[in-house]
C-alpha atoms as a PDB file:
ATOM      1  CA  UNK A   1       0.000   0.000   0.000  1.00  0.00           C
ATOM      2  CA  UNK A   2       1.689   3.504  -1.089  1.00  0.00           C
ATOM      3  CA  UNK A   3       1.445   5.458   1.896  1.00  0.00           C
ATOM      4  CA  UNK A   4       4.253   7.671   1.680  1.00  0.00           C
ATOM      5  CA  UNK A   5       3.143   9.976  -1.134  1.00  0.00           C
ATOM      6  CA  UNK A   6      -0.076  11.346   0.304  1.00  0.00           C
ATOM      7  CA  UNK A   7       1.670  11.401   3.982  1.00  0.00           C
ATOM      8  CA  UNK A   8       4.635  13.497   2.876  1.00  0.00           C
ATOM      9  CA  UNK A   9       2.502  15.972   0.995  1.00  0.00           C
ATOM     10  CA  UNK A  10       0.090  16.381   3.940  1.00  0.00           C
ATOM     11  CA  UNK A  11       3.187  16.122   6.562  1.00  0.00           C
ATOM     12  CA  UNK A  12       5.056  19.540   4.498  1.00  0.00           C
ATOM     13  CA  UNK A  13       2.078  21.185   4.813  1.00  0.00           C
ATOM     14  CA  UNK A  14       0.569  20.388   8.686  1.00  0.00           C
ATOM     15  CA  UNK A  15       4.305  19.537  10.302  1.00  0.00           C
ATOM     16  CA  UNK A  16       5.011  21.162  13.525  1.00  0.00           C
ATOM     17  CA  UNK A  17       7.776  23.320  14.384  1.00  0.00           C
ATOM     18  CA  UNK A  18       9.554  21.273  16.585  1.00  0.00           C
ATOM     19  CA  UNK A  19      13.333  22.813  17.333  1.00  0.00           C
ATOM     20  CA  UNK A  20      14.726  18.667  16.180  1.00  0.00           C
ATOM     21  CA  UNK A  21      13.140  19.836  12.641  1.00  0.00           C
ATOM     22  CA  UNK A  22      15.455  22.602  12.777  1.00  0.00           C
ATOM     23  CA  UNK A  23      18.295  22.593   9.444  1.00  0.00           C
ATOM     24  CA  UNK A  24      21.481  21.843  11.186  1.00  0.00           C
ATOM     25  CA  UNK A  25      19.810  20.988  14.822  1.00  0.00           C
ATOM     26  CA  UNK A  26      22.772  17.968  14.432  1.00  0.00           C
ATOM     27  CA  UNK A  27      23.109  14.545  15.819  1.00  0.00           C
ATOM     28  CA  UNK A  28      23.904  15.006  19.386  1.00  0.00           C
ATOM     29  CA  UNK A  29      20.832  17.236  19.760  1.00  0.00           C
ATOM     30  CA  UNK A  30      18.782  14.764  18.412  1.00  0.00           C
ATOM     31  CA  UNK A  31      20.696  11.995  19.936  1.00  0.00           C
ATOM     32  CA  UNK A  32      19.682  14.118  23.228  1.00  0.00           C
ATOM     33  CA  UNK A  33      15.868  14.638  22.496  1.00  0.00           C
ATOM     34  CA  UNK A  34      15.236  11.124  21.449  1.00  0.00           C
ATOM     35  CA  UNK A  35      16.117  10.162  24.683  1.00  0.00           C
ATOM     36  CA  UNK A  36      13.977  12.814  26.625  1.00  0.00           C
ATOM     37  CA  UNK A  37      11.056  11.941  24.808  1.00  0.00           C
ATOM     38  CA  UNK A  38      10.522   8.721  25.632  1.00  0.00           C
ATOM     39  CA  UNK A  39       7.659   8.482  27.650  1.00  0.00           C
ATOM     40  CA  UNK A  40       7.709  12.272  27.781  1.00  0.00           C
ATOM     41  CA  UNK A  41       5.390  14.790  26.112  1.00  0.00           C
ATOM     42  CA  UNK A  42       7.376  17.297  23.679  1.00  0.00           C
ATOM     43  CA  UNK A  43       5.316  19.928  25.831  1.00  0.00           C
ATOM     44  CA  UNK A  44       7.640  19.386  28.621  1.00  0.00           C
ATOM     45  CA  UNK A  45      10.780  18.569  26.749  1.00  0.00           C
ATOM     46  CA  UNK A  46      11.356  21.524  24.763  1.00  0.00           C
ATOM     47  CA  UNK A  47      12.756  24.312  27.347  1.00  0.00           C
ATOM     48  CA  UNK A  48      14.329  21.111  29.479  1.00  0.00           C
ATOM     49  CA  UNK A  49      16.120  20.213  25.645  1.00  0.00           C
ATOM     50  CA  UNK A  50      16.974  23.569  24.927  1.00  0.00           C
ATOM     51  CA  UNK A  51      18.198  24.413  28.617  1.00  0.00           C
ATOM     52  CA  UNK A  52      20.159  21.458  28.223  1.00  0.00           C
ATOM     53  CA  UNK A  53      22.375  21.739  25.006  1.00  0.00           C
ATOM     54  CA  UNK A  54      22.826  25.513  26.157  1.00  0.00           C
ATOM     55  CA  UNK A  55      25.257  23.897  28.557  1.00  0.00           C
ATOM     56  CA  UNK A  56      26.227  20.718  26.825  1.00  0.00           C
ATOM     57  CA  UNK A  57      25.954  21.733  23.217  1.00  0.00           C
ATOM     58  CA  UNK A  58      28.356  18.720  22.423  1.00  0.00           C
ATOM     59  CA  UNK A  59      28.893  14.796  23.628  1.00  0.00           C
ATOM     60  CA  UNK A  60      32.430  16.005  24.957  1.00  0.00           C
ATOM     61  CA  UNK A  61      31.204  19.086  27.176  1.00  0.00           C
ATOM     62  CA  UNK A  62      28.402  16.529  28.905  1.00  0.00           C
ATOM     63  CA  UNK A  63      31.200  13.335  29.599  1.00  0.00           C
ATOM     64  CA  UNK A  64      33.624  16.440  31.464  1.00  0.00           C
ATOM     65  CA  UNK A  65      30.546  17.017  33.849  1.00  0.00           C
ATOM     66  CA  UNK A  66      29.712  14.647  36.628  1.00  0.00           C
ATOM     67  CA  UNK A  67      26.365  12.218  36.045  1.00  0.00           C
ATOM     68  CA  UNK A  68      25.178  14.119  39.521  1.00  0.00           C
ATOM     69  CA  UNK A  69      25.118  17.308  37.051  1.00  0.00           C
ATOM     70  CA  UNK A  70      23.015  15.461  34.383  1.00  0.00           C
ATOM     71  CA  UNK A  71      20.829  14.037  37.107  1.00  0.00           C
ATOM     72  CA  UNK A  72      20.438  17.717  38.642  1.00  0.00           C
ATOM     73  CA  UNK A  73      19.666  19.266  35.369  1.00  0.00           C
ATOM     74  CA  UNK A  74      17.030  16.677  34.297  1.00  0.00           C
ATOM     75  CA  UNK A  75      14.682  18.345  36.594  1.00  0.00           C
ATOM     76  CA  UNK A  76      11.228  16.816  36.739  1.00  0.00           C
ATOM     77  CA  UNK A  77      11.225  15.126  33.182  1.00  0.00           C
ATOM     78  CA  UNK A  78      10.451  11.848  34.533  1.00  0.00           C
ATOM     79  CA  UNK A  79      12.711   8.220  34.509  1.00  0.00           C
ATOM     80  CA  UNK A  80      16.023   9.465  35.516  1.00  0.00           C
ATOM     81  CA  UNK A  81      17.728   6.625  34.309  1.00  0.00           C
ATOM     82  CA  UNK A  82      17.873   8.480  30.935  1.00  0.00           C
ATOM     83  CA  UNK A  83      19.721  11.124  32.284  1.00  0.00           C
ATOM     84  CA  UNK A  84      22.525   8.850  33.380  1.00  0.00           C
ATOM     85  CA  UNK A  85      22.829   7.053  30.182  1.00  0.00           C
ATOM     86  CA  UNK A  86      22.345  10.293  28.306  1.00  0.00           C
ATOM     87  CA  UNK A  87      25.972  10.962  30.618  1.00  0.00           C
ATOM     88  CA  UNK A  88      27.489   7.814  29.795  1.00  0.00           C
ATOM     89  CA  UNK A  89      26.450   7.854  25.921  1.00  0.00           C
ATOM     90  CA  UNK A  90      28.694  11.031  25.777  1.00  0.00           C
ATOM     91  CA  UNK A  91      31.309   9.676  27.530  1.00  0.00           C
ATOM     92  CA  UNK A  92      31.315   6.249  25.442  1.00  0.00           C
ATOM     93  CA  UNK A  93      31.104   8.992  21.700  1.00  0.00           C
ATOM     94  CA  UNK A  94      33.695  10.889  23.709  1.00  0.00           C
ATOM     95  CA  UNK A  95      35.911   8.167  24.084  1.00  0.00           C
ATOM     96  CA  UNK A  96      35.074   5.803  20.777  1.00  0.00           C
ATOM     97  CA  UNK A  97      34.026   8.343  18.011  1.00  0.00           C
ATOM     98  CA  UNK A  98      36.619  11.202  18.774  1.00  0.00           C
ATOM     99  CA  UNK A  99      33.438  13.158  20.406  1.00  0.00           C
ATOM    100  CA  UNK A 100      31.153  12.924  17.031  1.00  0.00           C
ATOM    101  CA  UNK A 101      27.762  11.058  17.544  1.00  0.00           C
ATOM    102  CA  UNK A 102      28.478   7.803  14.913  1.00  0.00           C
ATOM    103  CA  UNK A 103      25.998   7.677  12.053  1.00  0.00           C
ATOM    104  CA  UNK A 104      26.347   3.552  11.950  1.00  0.00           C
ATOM    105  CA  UNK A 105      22.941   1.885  13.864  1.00  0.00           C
ATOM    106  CA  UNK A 106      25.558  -0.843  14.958  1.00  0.00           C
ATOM    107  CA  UNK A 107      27.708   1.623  16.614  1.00  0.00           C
ATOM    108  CA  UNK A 108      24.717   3.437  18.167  1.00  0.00           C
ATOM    109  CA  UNK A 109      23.285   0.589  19.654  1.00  0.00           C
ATOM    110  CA  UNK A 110      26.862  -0.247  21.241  1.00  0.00           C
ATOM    111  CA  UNK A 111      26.670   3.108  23.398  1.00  0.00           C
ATOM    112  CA  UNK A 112      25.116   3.200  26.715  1.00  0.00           C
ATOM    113  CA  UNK A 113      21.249   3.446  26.982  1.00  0.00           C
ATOM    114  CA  UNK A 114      20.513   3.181  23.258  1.00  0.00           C
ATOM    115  CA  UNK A 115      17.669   0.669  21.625  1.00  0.00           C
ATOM    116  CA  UNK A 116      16.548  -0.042  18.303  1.00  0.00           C
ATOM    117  CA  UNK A 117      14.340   3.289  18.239  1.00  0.00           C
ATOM    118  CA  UNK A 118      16.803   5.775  18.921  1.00  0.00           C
ATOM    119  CA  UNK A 119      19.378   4.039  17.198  1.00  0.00           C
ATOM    120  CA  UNK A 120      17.497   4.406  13.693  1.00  0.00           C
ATOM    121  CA  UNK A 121      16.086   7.419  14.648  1.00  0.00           C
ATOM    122  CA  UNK A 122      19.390   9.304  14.928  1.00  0.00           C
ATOM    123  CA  UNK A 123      20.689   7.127  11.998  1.00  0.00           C
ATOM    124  CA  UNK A 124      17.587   8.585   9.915  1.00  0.00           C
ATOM    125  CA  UNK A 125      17.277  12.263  11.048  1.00  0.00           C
ATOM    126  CA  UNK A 126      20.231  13.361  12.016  1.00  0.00           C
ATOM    127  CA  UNK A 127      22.174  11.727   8.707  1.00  0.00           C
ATOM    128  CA  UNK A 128      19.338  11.466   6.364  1.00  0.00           C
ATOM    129  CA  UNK A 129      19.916   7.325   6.117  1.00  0.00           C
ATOM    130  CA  UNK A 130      17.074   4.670   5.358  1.00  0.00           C
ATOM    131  CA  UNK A 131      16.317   3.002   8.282  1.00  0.00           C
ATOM    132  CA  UNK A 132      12.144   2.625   9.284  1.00  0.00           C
ATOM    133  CA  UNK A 133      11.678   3.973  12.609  1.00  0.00           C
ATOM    134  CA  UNK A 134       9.054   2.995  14.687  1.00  0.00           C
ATOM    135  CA  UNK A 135       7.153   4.161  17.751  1.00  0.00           C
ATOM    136  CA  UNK A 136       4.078   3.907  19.023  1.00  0.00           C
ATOM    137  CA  UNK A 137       2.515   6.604  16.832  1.00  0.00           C
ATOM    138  CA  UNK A 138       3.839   4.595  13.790  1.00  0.00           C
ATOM    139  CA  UNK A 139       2.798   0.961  14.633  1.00  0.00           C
ATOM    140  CA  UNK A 140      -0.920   2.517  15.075  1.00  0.00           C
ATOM    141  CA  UNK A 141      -1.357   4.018  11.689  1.00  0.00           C
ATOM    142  CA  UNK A 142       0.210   1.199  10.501  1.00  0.00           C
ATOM    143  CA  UNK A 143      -2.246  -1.292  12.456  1.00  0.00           C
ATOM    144  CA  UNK A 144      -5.363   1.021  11.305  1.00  0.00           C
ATOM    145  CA  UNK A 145      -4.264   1.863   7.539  1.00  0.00           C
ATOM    146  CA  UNK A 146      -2.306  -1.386   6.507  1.00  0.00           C
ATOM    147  CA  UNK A 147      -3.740  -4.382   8.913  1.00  0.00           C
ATOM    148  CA  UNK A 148      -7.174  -2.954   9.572  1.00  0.00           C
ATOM    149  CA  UNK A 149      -7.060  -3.374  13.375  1.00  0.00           C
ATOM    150  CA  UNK A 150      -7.835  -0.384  16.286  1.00  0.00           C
ATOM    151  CA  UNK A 151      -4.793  -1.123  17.770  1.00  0.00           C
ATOM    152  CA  UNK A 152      -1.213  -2.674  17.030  1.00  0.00           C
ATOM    153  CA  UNK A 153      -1.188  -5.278  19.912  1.00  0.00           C
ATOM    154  CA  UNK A 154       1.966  -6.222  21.538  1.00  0.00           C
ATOM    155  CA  UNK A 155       5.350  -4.628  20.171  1.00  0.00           C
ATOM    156  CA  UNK A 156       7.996  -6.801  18.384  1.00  0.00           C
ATOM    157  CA  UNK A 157      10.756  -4.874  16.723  1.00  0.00           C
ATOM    158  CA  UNK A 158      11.309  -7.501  14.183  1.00  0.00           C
ATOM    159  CA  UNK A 159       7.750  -7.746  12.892  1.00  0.00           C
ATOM    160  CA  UNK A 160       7.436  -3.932  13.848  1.00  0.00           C
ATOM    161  CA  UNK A 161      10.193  -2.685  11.436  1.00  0.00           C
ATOM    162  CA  UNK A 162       9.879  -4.631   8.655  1.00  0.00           C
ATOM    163  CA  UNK A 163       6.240  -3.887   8.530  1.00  0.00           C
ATOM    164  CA  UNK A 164       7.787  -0.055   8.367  1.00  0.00           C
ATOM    165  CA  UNK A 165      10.255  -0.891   6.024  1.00  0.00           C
ATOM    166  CA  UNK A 166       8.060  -2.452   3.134  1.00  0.00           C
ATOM    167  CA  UNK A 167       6.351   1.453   3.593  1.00  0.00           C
ATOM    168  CA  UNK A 168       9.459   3.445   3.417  1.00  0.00           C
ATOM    169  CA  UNK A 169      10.184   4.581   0.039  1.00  0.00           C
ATOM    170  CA  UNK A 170      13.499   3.924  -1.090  1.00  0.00           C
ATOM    171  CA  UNK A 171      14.662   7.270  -2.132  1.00  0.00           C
ATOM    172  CA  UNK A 172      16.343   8.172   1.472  1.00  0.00           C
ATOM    173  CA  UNK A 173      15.242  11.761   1.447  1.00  0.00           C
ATOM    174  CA  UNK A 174      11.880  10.501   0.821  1.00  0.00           C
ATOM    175  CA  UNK A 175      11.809   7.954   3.299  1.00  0.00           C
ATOM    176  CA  UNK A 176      13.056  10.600   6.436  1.00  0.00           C
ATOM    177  CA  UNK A 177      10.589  12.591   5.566  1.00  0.00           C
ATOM    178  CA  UNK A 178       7.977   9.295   6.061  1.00  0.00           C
ATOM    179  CA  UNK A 179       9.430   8.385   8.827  1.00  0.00           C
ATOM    180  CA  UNK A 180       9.024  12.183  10.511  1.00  0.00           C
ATOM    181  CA  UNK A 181       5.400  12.026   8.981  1.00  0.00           C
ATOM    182  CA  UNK A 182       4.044   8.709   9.639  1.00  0.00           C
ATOM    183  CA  UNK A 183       5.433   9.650  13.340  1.00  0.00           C
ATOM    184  CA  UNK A 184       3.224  13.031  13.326  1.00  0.00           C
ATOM    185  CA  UNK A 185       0.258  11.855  11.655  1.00  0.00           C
ATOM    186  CA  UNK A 186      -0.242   9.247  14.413  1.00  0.00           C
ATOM    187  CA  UNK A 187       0.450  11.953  16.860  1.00  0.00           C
ATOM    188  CA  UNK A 188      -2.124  14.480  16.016  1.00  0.00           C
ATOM    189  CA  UNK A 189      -4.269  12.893  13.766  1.00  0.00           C
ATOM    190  CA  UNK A 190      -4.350   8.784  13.904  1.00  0.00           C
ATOM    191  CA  UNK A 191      -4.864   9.293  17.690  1.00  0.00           C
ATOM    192  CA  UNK A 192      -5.187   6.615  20.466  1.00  0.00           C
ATOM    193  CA  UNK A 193      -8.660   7.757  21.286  1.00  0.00           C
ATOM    194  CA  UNK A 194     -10.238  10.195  18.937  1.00  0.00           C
ATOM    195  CA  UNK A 195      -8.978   9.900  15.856  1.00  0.00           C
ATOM    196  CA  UNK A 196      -9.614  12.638  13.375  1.00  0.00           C
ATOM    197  CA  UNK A 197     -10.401  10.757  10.508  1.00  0.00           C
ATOM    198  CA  UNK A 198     -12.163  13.435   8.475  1.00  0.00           C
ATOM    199  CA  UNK A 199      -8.557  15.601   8.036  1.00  0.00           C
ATOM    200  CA  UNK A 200      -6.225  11.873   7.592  1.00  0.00           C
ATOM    201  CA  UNK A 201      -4.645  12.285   4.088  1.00  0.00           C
ATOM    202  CA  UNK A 202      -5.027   8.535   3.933  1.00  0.00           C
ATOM    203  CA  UNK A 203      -9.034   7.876   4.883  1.00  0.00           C
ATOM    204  CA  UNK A 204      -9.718   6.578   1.640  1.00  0.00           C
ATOM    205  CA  UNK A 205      -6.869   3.788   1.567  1.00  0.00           C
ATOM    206  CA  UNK A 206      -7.779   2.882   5.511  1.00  0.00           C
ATOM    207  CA  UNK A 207      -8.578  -0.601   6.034  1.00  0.00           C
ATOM    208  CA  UNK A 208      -9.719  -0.226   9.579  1.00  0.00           C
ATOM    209  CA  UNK A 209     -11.853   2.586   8.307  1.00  0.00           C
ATOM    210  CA  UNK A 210     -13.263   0.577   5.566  1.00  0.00           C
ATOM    211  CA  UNK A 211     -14.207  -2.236   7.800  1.00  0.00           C
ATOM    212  CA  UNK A 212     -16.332   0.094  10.341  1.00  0.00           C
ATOM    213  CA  UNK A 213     -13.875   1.109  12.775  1.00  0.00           C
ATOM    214  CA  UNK A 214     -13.938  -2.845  14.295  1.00  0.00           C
ATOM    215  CA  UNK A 215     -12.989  -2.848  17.792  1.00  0.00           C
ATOM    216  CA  UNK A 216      -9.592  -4.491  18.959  1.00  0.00           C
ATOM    217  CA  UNK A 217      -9.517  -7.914  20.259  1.00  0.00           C
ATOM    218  CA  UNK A 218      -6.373  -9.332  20.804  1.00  0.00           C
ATOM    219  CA  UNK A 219      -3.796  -8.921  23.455  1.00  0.00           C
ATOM    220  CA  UNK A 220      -4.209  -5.311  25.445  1.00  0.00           C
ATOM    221  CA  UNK A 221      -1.528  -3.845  26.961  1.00  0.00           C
ATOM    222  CA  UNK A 222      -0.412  -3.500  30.467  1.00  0.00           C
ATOM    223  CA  UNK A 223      -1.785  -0.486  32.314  1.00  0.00           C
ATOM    224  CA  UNK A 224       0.487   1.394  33.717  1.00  0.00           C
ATOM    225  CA  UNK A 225       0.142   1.544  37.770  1.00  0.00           C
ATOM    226  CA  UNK A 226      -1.459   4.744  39.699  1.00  0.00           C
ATOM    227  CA  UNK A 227       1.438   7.554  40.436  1.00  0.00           C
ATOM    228  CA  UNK A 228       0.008   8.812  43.380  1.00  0.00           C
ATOM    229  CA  UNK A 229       1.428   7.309  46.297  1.00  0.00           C
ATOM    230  CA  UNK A 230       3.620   4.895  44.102  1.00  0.00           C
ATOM    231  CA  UNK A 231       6.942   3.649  44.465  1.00  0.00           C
ATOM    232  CA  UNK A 232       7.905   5.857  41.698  1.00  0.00           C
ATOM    233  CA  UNK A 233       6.363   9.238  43.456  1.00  0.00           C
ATOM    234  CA  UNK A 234       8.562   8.101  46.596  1.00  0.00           C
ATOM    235  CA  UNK A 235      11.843   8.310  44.275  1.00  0.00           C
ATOM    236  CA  UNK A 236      10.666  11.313  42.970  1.00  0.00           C
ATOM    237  CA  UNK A 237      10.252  13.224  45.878  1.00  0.00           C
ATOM    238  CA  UNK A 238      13.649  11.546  47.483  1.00  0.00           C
ATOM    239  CA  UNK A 239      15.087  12.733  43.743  1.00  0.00           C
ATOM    240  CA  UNK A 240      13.984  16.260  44.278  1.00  0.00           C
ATOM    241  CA  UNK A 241      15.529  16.508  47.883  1.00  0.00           C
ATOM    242  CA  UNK A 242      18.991  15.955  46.336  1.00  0.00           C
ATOM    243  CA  UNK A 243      18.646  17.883  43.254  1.00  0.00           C
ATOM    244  CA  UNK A 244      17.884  20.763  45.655  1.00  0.00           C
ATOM    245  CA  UNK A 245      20.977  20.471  48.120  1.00  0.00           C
ATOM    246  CA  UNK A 246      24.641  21.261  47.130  1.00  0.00           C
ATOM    247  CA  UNK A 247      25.589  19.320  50.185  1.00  0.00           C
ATOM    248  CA  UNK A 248      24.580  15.523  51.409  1.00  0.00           C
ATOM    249  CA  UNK A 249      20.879  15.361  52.602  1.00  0.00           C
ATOM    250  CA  UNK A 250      20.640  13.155  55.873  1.00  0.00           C
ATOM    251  CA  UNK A 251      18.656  10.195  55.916  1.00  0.00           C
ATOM    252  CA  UNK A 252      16.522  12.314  58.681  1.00  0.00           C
ATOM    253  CA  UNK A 253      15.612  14.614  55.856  1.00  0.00           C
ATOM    254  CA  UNK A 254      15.195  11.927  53.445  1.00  0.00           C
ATOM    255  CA  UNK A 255      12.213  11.138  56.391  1.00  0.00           C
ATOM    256  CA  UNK A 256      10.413  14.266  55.841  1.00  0.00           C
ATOM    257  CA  UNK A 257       9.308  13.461  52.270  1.00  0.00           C
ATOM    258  CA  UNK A 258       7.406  10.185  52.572  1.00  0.00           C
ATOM    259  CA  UNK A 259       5.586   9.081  55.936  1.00  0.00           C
ATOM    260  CA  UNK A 260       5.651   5.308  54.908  1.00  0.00           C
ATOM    261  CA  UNK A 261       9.559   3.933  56.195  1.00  0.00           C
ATOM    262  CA  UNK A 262       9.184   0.700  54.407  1.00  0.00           C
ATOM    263  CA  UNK A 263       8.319   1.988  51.272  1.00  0.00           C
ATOM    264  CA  UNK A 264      10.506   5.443  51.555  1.00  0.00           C
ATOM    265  CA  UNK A 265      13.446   2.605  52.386  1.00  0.00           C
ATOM    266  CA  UNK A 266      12.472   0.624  49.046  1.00  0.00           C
ATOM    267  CA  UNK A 267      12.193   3.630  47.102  1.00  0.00           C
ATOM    268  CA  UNK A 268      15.874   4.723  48.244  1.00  0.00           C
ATOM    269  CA  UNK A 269      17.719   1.378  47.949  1.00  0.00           C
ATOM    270  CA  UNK A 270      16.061   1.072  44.495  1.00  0.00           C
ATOM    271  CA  UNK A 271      17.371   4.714  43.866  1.00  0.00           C
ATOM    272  CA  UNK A 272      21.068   3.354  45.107  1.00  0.00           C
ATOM    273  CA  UNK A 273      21.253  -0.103  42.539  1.00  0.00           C
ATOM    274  CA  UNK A 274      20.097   1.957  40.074  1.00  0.00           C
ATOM    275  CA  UNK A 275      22.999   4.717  40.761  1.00  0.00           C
ATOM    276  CA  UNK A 276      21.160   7.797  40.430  1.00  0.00           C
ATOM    277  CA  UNK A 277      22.251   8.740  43.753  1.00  0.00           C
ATOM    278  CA  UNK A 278      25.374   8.001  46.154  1.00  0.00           C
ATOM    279  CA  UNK A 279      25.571   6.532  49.838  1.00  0.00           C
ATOM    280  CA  UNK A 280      28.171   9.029  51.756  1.00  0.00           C
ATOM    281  CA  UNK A 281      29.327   9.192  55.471  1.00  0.00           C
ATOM    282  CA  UNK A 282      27.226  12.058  55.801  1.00  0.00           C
ATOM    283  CA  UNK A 283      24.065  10.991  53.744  1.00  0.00           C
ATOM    284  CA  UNK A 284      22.687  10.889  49.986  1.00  0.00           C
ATOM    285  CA  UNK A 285      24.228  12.875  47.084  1.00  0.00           C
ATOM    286  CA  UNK A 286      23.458  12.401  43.586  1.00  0.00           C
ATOM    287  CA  UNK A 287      26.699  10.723  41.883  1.00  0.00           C
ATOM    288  CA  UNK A 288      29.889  11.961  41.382  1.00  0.00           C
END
């Protein structure tokens, strides 16, 4: 099914200006805002992204700071984890690539913290190579358009990507551009919920349309748990202590921010195996 024609001619005309669309934006920064939008809207990434390569415009200026700085400057994006392998990514292109994010997926998926998605993703927007990227915007206009189904059921990147790649035209500038537009048209238009079917550029080729918007009946995916008064809020809260101290916070303060001691204790071992913040003589830091 030719997708990629009527996509890319709606996509140049109803893109949004999104500072990664930006001529010359360059690898690292989209190396850097693949990684804080994962699970992040681009509501709340955008000042934390541009903040960010403000003071680490380069791999090299973020692998001579400490991961405590990365942690400290994350803020409240959410999953901290990506901040430290965001650190050690830099290091690793510091170290490996002479300081220059590679353009190879196999070297990209050697570095610290990078999948399959970003991988390809830098591979095809930052360097203009055909790779088929896929998120979750992508595998639902592909499960509505192509398959016919409400949903894409449960992820496999094999299946996943080659289901991209049969779309993906194979003139490379052609198929970034698909890749950026497939991406945005499930976004704003092929929507989880309410899609808006009457402005899709492809209505008339839709095969879940066709069928009468049939309802999805296979595998559904896992909910994700309640924040409030989750392990994940305790961390949070513990996180946000240290990010606002320039000296160790004692475990006494550490008691302040969560009544519950076995579950503030759970939250702050997990927080120690996953190193996002340090054990001292004098109490918790985030790591050096």
């Amino acid at each position: 099914m030719p997708l990629a024609p009527a996509v890319n001619a709606w996509f140049a005309v109803n893109r949004r200006d999104l500072p990664w669309r930006a001529d010359g934006f360059g690898a690292w920064g989209i190396l850097v805002s693949e990684v804080m939008l994962q699970q992040t809207p681009v509501v709340r990434v955008i000042p934390r992204l541009t903040a960010w390569l403000e003071r680490w415009p380069t791999p090299a200026s973020l692998a001579a700071s400490s991961p405590g700085d990365a942690v400290r400057a994350w803020e409240r994006l959410g999953y901290p984890r990506r901040a430290l392998n965001l650190h050690a990514a830099a290091v690793a292109i510091t170290a490996r690539h002479g300081g220059v994010v590679p353009r190879d997926v196999a070297s990209l998926l050697a570095l610290p913290g990078i999948g399959d998605y970003t991988a390809r993703a830098v591979a095809a927007f930052a360097y203009g190579d055909r790779h088929p990227v896929v998120d979750t915007n992508v595998r639902r206009v592909i499960a509505r358009a192509v398959n016919g189904a409400a949903q894409a059921g449960p992820a496999s990147t094999k299946r996943d990507l080659a289901a991209m790649d049969t779309l993906l035209p194979l003139d490379p500038v052609e198929a970034r551009l698909f890749n950026a537009a497939a991406m945005e048209l499930g976004a704003v238009v092929c929507t989880a919920r309410a899609p808006r079917c009457d402005v899709c550029p492809i209505a008339g080729d839709c095969r879940w349309r066709a069928a009468s918007y049939p309802p999805y009946e296979g595998v559904k995916a896992a909910v994700q748990a309640k924040f409030e008064g989750s392990d994940r809020q305790v961390r949070g809260l513990i996180m946000a202590k240290l990010r606002a101290s320039d000296i160790p916070v004692t475990a006494d303060e550490i008691a302040t921010v969560w009544p519950d001691a076995v579950q503030r204790e759970r939250a702050l071992a997990g927080l120690l195996a996953d190193g996002l913040i340090a054990s001292t003589d004098d109490g918790f830091t985030l790591p050096e």
